[in-house]
Structure formats: structure tokens, C-alpha cells
C-alpha atoms as a PDB file:
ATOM      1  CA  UNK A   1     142.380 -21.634  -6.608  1.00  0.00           C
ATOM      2  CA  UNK A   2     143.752 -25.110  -6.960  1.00  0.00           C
ATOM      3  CA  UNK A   3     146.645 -24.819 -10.299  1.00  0.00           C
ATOM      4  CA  UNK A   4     147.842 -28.527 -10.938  1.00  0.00           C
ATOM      5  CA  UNK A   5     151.194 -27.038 -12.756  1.00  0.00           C
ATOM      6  CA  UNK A   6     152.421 -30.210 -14.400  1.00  0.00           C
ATOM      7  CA  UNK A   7     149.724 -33.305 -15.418  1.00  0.00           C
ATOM      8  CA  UNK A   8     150.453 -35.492 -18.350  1.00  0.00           C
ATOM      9  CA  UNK A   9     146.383 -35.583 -18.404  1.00  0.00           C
ATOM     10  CA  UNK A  10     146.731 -36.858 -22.227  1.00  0.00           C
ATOM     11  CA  UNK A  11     148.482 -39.641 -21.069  1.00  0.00           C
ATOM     12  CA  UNK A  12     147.490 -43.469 -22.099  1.00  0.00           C
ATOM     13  CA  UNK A  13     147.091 -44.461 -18.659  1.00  0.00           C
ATOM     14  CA  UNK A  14     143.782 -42.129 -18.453  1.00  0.00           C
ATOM     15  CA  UNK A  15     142.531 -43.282 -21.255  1.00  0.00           C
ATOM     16  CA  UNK A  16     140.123 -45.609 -20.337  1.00  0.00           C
ATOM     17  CA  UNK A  17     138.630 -43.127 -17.861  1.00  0.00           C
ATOM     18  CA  UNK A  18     139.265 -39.611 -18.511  1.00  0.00           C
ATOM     19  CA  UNK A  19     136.358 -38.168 -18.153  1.00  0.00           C
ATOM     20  CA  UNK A  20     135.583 -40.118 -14.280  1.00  0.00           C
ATOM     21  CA  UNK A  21     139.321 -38.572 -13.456  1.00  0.00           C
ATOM     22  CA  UNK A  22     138.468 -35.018 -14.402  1.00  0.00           C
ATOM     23  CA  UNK A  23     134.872 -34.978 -13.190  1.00  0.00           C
ATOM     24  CA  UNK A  24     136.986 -36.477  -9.634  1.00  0.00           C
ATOM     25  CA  UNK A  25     139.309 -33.408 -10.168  1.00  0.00           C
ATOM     26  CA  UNK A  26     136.531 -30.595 -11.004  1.00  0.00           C
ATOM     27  CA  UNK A  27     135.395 -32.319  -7.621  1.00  0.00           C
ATOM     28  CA  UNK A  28     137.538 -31.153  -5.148  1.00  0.00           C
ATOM     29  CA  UNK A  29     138.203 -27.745  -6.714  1.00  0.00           C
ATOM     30  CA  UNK A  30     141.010 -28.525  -9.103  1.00  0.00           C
ATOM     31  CA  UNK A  31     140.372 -25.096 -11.383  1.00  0.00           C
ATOM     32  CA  UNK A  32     143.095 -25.454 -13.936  1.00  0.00           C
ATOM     33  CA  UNK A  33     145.784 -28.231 -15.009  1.00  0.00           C
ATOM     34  CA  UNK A  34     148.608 -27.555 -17.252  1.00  0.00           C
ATOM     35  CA  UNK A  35     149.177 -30.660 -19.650  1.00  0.00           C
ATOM     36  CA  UNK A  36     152.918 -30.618 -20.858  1.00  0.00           C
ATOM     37  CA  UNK A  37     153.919 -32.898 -24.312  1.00  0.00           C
ATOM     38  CA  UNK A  38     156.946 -34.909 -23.861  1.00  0.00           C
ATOM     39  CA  UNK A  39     157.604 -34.620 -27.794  1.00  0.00           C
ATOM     40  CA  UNK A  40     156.875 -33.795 -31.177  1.00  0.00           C
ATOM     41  CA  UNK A  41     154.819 -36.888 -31.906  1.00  0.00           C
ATOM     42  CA  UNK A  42     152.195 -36.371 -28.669  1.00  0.00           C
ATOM     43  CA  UNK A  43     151.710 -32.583 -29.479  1.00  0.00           C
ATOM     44  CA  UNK A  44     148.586 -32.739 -31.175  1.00  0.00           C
ATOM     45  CA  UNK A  45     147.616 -35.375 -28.371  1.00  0.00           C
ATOM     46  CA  UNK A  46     147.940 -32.283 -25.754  1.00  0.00           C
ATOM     47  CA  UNK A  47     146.004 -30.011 -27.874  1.00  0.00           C
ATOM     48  CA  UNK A  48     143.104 -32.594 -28.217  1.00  0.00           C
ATOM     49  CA  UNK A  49     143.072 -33.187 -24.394  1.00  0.00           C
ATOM     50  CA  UNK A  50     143.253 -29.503 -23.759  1.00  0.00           C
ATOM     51  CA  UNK A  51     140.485 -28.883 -26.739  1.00  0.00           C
ATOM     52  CA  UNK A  52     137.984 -31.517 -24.430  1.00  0.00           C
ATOM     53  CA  UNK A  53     138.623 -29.987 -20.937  1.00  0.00           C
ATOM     54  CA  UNK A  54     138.409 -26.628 -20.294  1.00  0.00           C
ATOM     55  CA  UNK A  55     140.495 -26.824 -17.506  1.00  0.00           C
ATOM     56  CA  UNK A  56     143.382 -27.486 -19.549  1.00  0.00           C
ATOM     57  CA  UNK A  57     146.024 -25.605 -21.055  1.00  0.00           C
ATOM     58  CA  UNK A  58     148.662 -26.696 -22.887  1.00  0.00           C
ATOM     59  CA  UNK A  59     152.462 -26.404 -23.139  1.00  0.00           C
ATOM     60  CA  UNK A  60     154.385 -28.068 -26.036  1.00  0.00           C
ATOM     61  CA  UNK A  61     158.359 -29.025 -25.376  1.00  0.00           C
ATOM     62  CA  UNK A  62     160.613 -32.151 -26.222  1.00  0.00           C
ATOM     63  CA  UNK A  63     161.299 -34.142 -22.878  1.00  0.00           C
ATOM     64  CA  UNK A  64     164.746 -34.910 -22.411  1.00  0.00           C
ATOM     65  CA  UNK A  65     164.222 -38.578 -22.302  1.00  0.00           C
ATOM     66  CA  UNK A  66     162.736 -38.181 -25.772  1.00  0.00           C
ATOM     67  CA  UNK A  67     165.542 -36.122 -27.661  1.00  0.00           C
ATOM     68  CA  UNK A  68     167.234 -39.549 -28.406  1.00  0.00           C
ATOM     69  CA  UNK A  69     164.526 -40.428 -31.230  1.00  0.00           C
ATOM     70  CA  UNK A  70     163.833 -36.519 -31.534  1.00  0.00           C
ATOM     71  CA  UNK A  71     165.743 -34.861 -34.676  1.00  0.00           C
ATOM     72  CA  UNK A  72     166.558 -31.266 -35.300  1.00  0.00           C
ATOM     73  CA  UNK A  73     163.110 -31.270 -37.804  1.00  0.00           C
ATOM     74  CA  UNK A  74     161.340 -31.800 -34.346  1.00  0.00           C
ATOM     75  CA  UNK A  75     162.850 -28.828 -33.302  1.00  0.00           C
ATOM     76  CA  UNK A  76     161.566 -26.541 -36.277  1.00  0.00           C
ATOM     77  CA  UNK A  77     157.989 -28.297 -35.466  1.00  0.00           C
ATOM     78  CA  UNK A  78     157.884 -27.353 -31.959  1.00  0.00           C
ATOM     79  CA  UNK A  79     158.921 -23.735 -32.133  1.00  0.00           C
ATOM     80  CA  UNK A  80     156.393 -23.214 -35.346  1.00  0.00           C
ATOM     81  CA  UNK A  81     153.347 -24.926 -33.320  1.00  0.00           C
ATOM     82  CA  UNK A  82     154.429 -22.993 -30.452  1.00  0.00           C
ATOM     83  CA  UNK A  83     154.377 -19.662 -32.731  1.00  0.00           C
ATOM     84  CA  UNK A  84     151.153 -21.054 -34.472  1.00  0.00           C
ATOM     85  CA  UNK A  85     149.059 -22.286 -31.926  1.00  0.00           C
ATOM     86  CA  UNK A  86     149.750 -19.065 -29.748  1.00  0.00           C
ATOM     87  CA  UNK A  87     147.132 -16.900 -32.236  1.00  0.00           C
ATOM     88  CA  UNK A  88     145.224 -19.373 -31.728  1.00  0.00           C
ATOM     89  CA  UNK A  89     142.000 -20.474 -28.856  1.00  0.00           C
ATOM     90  CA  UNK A  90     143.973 -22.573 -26.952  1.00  0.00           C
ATOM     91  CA  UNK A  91     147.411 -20.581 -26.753  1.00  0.00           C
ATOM     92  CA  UNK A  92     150.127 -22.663 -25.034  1.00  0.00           C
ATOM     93  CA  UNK A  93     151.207 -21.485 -21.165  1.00  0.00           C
ATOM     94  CA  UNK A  94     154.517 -22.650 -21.553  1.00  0.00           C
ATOM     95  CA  UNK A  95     157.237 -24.319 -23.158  1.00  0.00           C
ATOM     96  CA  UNK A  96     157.870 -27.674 -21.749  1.00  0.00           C
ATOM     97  CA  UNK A  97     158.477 -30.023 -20.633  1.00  0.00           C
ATOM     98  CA  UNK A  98     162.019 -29.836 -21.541  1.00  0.00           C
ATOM     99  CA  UNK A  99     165.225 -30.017 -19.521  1.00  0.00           C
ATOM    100  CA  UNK A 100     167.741 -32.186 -18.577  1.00  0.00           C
ATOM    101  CA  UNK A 101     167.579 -36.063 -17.158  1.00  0.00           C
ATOM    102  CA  UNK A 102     171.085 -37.463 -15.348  1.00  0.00           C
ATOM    103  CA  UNK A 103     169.003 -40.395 -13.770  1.00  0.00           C
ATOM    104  CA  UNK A 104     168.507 -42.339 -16.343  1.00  0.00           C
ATOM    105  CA  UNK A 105     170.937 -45.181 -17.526  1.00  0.00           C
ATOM    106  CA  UNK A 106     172.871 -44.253 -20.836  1.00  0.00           C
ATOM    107  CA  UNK A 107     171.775 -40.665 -20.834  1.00  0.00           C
ATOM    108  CA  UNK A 108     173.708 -38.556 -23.874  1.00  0.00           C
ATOM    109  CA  UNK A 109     174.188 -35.445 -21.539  1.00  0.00           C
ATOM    110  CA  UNK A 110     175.375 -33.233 -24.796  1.00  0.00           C
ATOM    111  CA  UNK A 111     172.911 -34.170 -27.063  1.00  0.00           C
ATOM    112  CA  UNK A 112     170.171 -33.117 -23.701  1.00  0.00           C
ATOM    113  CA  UNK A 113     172.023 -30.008 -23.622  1.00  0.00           C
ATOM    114  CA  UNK A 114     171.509 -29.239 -27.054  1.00  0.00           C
ATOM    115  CA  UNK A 115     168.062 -29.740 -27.203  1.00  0.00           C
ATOM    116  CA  UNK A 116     167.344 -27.977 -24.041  1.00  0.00           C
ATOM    117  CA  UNK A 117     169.376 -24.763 -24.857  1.00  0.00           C
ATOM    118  CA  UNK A 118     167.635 -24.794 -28.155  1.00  0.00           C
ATOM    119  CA  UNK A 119     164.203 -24.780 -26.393  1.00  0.00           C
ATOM    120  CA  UNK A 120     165.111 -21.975 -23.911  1.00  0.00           C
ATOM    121  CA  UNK A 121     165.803 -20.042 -26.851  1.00  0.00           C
ATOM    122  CA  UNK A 122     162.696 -20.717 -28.350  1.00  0.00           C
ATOM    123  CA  UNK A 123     160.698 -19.794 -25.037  1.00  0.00           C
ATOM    124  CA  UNK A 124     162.962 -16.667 -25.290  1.00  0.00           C
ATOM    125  CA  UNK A 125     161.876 -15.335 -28.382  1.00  0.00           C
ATOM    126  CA  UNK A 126     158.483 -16.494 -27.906  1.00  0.00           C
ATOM    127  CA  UNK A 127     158.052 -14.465 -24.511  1.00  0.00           C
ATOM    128  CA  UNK A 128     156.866 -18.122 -22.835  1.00  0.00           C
ATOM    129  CA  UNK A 129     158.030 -19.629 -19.541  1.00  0.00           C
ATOM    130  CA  UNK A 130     159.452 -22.885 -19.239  1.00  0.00           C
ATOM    131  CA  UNK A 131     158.749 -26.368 -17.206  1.00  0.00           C
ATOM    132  CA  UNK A 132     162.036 -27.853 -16.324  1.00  0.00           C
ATOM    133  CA  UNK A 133     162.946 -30.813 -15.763  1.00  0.00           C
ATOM    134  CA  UNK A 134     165.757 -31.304 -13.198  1.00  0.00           C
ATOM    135  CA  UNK A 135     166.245 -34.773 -12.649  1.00  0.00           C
ATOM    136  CA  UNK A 136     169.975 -35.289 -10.946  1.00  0.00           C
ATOM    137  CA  UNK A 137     170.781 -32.357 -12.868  1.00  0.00           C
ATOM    138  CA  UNK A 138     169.713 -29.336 -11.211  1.00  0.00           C
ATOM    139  CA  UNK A 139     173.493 -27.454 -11.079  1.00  0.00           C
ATOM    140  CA  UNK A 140     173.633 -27.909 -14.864  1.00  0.00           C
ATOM    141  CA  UNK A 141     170.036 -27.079 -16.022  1.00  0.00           C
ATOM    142  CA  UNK A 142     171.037 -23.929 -13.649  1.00  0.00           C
ATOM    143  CA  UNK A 143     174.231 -23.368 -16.052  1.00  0.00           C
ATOM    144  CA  UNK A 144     171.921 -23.229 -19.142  1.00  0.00           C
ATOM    145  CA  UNK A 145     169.138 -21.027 -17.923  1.00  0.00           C
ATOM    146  CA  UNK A 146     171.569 -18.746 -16.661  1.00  0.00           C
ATOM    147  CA  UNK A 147     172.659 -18.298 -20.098  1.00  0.00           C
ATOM    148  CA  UNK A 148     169.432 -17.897 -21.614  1.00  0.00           C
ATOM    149  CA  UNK A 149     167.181 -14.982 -21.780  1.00  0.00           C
ATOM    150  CA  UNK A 150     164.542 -17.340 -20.147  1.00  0.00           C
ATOM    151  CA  UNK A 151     163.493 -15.756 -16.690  1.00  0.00           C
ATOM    152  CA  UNK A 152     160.327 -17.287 -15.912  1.00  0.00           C
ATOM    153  CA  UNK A 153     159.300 -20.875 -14.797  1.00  0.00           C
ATOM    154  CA  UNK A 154     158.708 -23.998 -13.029  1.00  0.00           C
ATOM    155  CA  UNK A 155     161.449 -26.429 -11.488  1.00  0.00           C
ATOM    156  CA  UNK A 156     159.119 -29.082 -11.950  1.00  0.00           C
ATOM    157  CA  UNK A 157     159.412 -32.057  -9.032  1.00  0.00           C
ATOM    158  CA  UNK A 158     162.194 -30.139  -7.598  1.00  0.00           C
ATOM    159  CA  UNK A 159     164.674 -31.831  -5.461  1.00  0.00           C
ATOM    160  CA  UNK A 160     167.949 -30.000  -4.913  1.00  0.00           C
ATOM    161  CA  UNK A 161     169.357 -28.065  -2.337  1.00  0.00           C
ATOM    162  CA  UNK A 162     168.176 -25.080  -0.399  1.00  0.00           C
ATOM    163  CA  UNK A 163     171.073 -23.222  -2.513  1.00  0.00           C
ATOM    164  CA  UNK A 164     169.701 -24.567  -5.676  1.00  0.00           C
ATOM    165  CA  UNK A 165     166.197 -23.670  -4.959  1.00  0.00           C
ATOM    166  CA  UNK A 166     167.409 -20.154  -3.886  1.00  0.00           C
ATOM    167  CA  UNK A 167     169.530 -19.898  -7.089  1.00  0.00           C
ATOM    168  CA  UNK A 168     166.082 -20.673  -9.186  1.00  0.00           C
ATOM    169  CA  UNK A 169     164.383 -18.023  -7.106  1.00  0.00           C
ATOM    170  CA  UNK A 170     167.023 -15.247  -7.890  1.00  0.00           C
ATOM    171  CA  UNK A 171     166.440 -16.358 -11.235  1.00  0.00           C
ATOM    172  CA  UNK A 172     162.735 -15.420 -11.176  1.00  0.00           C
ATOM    173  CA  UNK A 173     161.504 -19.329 -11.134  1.00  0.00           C
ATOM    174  CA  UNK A 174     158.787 -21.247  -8.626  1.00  0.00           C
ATOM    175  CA  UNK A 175     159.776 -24.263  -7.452  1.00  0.00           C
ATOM    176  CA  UNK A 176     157.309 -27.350  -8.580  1.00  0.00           C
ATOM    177  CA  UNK A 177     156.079 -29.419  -5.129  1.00  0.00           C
ATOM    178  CA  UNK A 178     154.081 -32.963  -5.765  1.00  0.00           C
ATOM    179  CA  UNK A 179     153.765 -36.104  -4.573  1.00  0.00           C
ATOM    180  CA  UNK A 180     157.425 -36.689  -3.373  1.00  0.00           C
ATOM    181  CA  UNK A 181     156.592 -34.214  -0.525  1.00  0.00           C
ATOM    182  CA  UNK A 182     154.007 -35.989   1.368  1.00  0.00           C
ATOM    183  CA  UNK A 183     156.649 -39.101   2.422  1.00  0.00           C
ATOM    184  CA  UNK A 184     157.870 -38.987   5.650  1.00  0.00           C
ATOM    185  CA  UNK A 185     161.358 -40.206   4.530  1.00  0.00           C
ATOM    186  CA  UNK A 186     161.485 -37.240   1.940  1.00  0.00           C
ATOM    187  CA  UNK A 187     163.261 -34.777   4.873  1.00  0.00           C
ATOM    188  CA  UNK A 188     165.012 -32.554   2.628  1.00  0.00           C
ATOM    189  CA  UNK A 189     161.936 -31.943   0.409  1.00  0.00           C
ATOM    190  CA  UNK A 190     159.930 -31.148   3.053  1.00  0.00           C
ATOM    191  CA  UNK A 191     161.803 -29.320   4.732  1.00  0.00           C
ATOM    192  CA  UNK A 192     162.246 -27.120   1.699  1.00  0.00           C
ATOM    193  CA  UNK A 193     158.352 -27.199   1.108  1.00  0.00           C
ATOM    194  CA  UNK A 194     157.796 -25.974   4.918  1.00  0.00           C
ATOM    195  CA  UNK A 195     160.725 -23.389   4.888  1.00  0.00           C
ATOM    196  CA  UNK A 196     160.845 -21.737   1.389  1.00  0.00           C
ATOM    197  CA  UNK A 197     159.027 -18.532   0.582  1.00  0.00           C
ATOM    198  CA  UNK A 198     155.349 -19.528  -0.231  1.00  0.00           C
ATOM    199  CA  UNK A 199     155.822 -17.243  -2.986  1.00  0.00           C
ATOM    200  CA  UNK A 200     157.732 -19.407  -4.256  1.00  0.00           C
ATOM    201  CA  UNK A 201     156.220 -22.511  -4.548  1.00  0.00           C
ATOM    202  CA  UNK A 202     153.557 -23.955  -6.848  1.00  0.00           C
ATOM    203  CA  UNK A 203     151.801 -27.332  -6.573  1.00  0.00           C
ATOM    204  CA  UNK A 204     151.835 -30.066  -9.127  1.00  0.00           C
ATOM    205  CA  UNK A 205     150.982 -33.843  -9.507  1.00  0.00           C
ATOM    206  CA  UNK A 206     153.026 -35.322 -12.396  1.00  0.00           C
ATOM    207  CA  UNK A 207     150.021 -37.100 -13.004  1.00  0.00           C
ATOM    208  CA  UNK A 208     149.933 -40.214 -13.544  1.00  0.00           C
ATOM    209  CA  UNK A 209     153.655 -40.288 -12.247  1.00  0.00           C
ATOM    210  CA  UNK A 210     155.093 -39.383  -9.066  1.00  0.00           C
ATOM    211  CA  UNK A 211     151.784 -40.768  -6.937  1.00  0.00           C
ATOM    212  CA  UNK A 212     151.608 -39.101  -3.165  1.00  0.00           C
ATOM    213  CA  UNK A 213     152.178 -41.914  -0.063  1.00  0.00           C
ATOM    214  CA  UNK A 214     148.529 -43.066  -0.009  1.00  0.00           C
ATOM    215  CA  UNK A 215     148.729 -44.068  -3.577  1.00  0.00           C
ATOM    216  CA  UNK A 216     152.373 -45.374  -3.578  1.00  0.00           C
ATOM    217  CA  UNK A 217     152.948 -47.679  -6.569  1.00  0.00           C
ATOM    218  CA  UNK A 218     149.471 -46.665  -7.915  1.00  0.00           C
ATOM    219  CA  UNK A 219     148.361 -44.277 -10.625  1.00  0.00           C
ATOM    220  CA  UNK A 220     148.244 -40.628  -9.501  1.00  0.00           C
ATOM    221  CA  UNK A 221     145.781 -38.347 -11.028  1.00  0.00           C
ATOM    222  CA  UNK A 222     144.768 -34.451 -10.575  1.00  0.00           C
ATOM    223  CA  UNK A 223     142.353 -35.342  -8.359  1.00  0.00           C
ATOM    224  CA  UNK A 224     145.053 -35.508  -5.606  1.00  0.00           C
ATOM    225  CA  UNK A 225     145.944 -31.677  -5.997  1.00  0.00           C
ATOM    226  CA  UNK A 226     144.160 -31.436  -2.507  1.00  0.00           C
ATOM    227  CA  UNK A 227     145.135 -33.911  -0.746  1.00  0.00           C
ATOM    228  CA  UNK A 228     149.222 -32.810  -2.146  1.00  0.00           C
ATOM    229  CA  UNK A 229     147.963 -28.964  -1.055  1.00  0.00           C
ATOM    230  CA  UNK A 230     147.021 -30.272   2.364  1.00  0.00           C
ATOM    231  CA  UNK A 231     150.040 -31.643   3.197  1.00  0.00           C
ATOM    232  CA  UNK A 232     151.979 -28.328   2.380  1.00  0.00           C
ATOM    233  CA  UNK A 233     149.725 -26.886   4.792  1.00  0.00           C
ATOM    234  CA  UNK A 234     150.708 -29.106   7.354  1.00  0.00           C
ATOM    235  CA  UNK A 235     154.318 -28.781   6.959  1.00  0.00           C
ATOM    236  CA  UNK A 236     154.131 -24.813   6.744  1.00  0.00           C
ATOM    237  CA  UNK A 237     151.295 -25.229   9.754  1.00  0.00           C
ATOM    238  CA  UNK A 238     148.603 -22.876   7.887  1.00  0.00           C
ATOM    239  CA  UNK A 239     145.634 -23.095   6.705  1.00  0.00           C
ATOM    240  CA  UNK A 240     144.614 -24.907   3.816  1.00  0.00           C
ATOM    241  CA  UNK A 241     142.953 -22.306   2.062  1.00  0.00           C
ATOM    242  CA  UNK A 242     145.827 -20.092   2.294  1.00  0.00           C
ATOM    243  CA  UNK A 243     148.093 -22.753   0.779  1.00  0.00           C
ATOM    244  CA  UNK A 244     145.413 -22.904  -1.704  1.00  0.00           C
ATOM    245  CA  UNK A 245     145.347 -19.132  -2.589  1.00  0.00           C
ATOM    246  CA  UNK A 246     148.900 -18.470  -2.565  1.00  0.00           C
ATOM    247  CA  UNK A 247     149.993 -20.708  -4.839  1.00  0.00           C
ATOM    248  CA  UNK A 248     147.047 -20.477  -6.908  1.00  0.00           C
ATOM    249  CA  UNK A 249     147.975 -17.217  -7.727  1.00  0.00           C
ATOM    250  CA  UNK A 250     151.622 -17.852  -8.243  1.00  0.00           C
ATOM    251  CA  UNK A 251     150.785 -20.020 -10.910  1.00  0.00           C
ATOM    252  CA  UNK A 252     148.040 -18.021 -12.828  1.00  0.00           C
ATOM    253  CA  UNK A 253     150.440 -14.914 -12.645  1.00  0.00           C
ATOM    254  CA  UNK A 254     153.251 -17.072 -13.614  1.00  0.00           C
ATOM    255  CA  UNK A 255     151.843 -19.332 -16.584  1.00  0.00           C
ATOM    256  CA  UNK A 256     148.984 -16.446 -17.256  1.00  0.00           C
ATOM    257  CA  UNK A 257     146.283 -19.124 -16.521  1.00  0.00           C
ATOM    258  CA  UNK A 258     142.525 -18.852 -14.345  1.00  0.00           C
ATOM    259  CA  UNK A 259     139.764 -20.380 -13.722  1.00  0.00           C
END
């Protein structure tokens, strides 16, 4: 089945229509999105998206480019909702997103660090996997898992080295493929997406972020899960439906998710 893995589907940017983008989605056989929170404050944002669309599930972490205005008290809130809301009827899939951002201008690389390390602990205790983000910092988010009890999860939009991705593997994680894979000019990523395990891999959009080439500059949106699946099978030359399959049950086995 088609698993969109990471979709900020409770972002503001679907807000005027929501329910046209996940009627589009339900559409072409999208069976299951994961909506990640970015921080404290859009938590209860998640859970109300996930609450209106069963086809959601949430995860709850702080984003890295949200632990500047994040606190330690942010912290304490997102490892008691993740403890709360898992007893509850919409039990989070993950912890995330949370990880480590060296793209950005003026990025506070320790204080990322300390945030993420104190999340993989969380997921560790919690028994949850993780959506990472690995944005020009996949050797050190590498470092910190590797220290952490954490042996399940996502490289979300993952764009490192064969190595790297084969490192991640070892460590028990899929590698996250989305939009950045259908452009010609991407080489390395897809030549990772055609050459890795399939195993391995999980699709995503990063919805609305990260569009695919037709929609370059656009919003993206689940509803181009196929079209993202159908260029994997292109790459890997296989069928669609077997694309479809095998990483539909990679994530659902991983994350714990169906239809």
C-alpha cells in the first residue's frame, strides 16, 4: 500500500483546502500518511489533523529549526504527550521530527545536539522510532544515534553518501525518498534510490515542502505519493506495484501503521 512517511498535512498551507487534498490523496491509493509536529506549540495541531483523517497518524518531536525558541519545559511536554497520548486512540508512530539542521544560516549546532540527544532518549525509553532530520548533517546525526539506544527509523529526505546510507542501514534505519529524487540533476540521489536495497527504502513527500519536478516551486501535497512511487520504479526498472508493496510494508512494519 501507498505509506506517505513524512507530510506536514496540518500545515497552514492546506488549510484552505484540506479536505480537496486528502479526498485527491485517498484518490490515487494513498492508504496512510504520517503527520510529524515541528514543536511543542503545533502538537495539538497534529493530533487534530490526525483526529479528522483517518489516514493519519501522528508523531510528536521538536524540529531542529525550532529548538531556538524551544526551552527545556518543551522538552518535559513532549516526552509526557508522547507517554500520554500513547494509551490513548490515536497513539503516536514515532518521535519526530527531530534531528539536526547544518543548512541553515546561524544554526547553534550544540544547542541542536542537545535537543536531539534528549529526544532519542525519549524515543528510547518510550520503545518509538524516530524521523530524522539530516540536513548537511548526516555524519553527526550518525554520531548521536550511534550513541543512543534508538535502533529504528526514518532518514527523512536523505541525501548523503552510499556509506552514510549503508551506515543507517547497519543501524536498523530506512532511508526516506521524496520529491528530490524525481530531478534529473539529482544523480547521486537517484542513483542511491535505484541501487539501494528496496528493503530499505520508504517513500515520503514532505508535503507541502520538497515538491517533485512537475510541481517545482509549487505546493506539494500527498497526493503525489504516486507519481514520487513511479519514478522509483523507473529508476529500479520494476513494476510499480512492486515499488508500491515493498515499501508499503517497510513502513507499516517499521512505524506499526496500515490501512
Amino acid at each position: 500500500m501507498l505509506i506517505d512517511t513524512h507530510c506536514h498535512f496540518d500545515a497552514g498551507e492546506f488549510a484552505d483546502d484540506r479536505d480537496v487534498q486528502m479526498l485527491a490523496a485517498r484518490q490515487v491509493g494513498v492508504a496512510r500518511i504520517v503527520v510529524p509536529a515541528v514543536c511543542a506549540g503545533n502538537f495539538a495541531d497534529v493530533r487534530a489533523c490526525c483526529a479528522r483523517y483517518p489516514e493519519c497518524s501522528p508523531a510528536y518531536g521538536i524540529h531542529p529549526l525550532f529548538v531556538a525558541r524551544a526551552s527545556d519545559d518543551d522538552l518535559l511536554i513532549a516526552r509526557e504527550w508522547l507517554a500520554r497520548e500513547a494509551s490513548g486512540p490515536l497513539p503516536p508512530v514515532a518521535v519526530g521530527e527531530i534531528g539536526l539542521d547544518f543548512f541553515v544560516p546561524g544554526f547553534d549546532a550544540a544547542r541542536q545536539e542537545r535537543f536531539f540527544v534528549a529526544q532519542l532518549k525519549i524515543a528510547g525509553e518510550l520503545g518509538l522510532p524516530v524521523l530524522l532530520h539530516v540536513r548537511r548533517a548526516v555524519d553527526q546525526v550518525l554520531k548521536c544515534v550511534r550513541r543512543s539506544p534508538v535502533r529504528r527509523g526514518v532518514a527523512h529526505a536523505f541525501n548523503g553518501s552510499a556509506q552514510q546510507a549503508g551506515e543507517f542501514i547497519a543501524l536498523g534505519f530506512k532511508l526516506g525518498f521524496g520529491g528530490a529524487m524525481t530531478y534529473a540533476g539529482s544523480t547521486r540521489i537517484r542513483r542511491l534510490a535505484a541501487e539501494l536495497p528496496l528493503d530499505a527504502i520508504v517513500l515520503e513527500t514532505d508535503a507541502p515542502d520538497i515538491p517533485p519536478a512537475w510541481l517545482a516551486g509549487r505546493r506539494n501535497a500527498p497526493r503525489e505519493l504516486l507519481a514520487i512511487a513511479r519514478v522509483l520504479a523507473d529508476l529500479r526498472g520494476i513494476p510499480l506495484p512492486a515499488v508500491i508493496e515493498a515499501t508499503g510494508r517497510t513502513a507499516s512494519a517499521l512505524l506499526g501503521v496500515s490501512a
